[in-house]
Protein backbone atom coordinates (compact mmCIF):
# COMPACT_ATOMS: atom_id res chain seq x y z
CA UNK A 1 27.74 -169.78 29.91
CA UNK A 2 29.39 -167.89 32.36
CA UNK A 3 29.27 -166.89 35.85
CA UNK A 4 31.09 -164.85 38.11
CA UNK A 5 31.26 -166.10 41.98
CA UNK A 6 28.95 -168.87 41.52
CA UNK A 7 27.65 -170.87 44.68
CA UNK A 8 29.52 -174.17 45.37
CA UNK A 9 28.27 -174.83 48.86
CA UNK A 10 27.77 -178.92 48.72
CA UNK A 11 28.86 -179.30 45.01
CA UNK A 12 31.03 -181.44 43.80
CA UNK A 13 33.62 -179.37 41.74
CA UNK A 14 34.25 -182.03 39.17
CA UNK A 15 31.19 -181.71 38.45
CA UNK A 16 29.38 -179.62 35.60
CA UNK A 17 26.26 -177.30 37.11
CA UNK A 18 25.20 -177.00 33.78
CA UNK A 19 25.50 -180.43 31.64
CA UNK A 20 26.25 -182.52 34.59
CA UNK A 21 29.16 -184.12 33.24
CA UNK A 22 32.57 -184.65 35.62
CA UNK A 23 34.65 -182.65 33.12
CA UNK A 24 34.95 -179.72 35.30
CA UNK A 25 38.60 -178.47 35.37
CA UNK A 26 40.73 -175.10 36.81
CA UNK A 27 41.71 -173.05 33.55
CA UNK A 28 43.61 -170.38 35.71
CA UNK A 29 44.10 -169.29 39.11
CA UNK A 30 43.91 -165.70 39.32
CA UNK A 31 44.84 -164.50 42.92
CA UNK A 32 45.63 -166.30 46.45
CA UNK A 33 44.95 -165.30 49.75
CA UNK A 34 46.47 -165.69 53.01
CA UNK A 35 43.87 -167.64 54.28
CA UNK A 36 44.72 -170.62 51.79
CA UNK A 37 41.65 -169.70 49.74
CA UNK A 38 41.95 -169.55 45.94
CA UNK A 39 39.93 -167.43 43.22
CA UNK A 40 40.34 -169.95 40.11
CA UNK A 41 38.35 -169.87 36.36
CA UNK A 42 36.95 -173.15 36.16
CA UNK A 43 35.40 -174.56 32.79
CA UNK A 44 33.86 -177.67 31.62
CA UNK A 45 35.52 -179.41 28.67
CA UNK A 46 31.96 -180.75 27.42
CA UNK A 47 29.36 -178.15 27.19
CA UNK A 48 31.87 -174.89 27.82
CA UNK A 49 30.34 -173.91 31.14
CA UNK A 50 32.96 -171.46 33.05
CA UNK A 51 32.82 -169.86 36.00
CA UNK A 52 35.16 -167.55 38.53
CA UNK A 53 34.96 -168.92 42.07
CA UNK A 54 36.84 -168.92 45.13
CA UNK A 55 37.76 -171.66 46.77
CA UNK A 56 40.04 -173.53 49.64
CA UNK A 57 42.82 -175.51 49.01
CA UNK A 58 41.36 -178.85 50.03
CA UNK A 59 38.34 -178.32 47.72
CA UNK A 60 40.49 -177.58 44.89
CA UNK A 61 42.50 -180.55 45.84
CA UNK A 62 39.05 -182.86 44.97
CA UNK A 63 40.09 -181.65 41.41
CA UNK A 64 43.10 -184.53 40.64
CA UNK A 65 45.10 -184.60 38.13
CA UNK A 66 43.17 -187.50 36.60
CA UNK A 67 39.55 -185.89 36.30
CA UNK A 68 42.09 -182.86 34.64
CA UNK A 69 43.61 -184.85 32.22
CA UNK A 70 40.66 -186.73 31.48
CA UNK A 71 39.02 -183.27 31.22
CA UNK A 72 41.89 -181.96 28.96
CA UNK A 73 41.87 -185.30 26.75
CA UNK A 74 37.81 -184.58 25.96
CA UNK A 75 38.54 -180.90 25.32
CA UNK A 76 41.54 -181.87 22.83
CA UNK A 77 38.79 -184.50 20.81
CA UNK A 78 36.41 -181.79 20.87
CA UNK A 79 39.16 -179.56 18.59
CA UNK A 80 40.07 -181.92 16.79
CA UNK A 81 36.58 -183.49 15.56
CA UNK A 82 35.34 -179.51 15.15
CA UNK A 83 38.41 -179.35 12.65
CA UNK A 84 38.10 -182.02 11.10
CA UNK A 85 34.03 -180.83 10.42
CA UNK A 86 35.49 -177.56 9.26
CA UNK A 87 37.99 -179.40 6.72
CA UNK A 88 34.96 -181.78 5.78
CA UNK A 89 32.97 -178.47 4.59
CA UNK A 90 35.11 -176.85 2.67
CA UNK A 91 35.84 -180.21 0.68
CA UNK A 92 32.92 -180.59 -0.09
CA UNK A 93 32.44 -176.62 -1.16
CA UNK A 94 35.14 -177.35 -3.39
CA UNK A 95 37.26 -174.63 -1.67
CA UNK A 96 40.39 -177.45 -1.40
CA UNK A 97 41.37 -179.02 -4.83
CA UNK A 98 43.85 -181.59 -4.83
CA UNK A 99 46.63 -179.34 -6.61
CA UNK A 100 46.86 -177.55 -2.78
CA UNK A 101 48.56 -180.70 -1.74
C-alpha cells in the first residue's frame, strides 16, 4: 500500500499503520530542509506498507539502528524464503533436471 504525506501525529514510527508490526524502516530520504525537518520513504519489511512523510530529526532519530537492522534482517528472510518457494516450483514442474547442475 502506499501513501503519500500520511499523518504521524502521536504514532510511533517503528511502527506499521497497516499490519502493526515494529518493522517500520527509512528506505530513502529524499530532500532536507532548513528547519531540520526531513521528507523520507518509509516501508515496512513485513506486510510492504510504504509511505512518503516528513518528519523532524528527533522523530526520525526514534528509528535506531537496531529496529533497522532488525527490519532489514526480516526483509532479507522474506527474499530468501520467496526464492527458495520459486526454486521449490519449478522442481517440482520439472523445469530443473539434475544435468543443469
Amino acid at each position: 500500500m502506499r501513501r503519500l504525506f500520511d499523518s504521524t501525529v502521536g504514532r510511533d514510527l517503528r511502527l506499521c499503520p497497516t499490519c502493526r508490526r515494529p518493522f517500520v524502516a527509512p528506505r530513502e530520504i529524499l530532500a532536507s530542509h532548513e528547519d531540520g525537518n526531513h521528507v523520507v520513504e518509509l516501508s515496512c519489511a513485513n506486510c510492504g506498507w510504504w509511505a512518503i512523510q516528513l518528519h523532524g530529526g528527533v522523530r526520525l532519530s526514534a528509528l535506531d539502528s537496531a529496529q533497522i537492522e532488525a527490519a532489514a534482517e526480516a526483509l532479507a528472510m522474506s527474499v530468501e524464503l520467496e526464492r527458495i518457494d520459486r526454486f521449490a516450483q519449478a522442481l517440482h514442474a520439472g523445469y530443473i533436471l539434475p544435468e543443469d547442475f
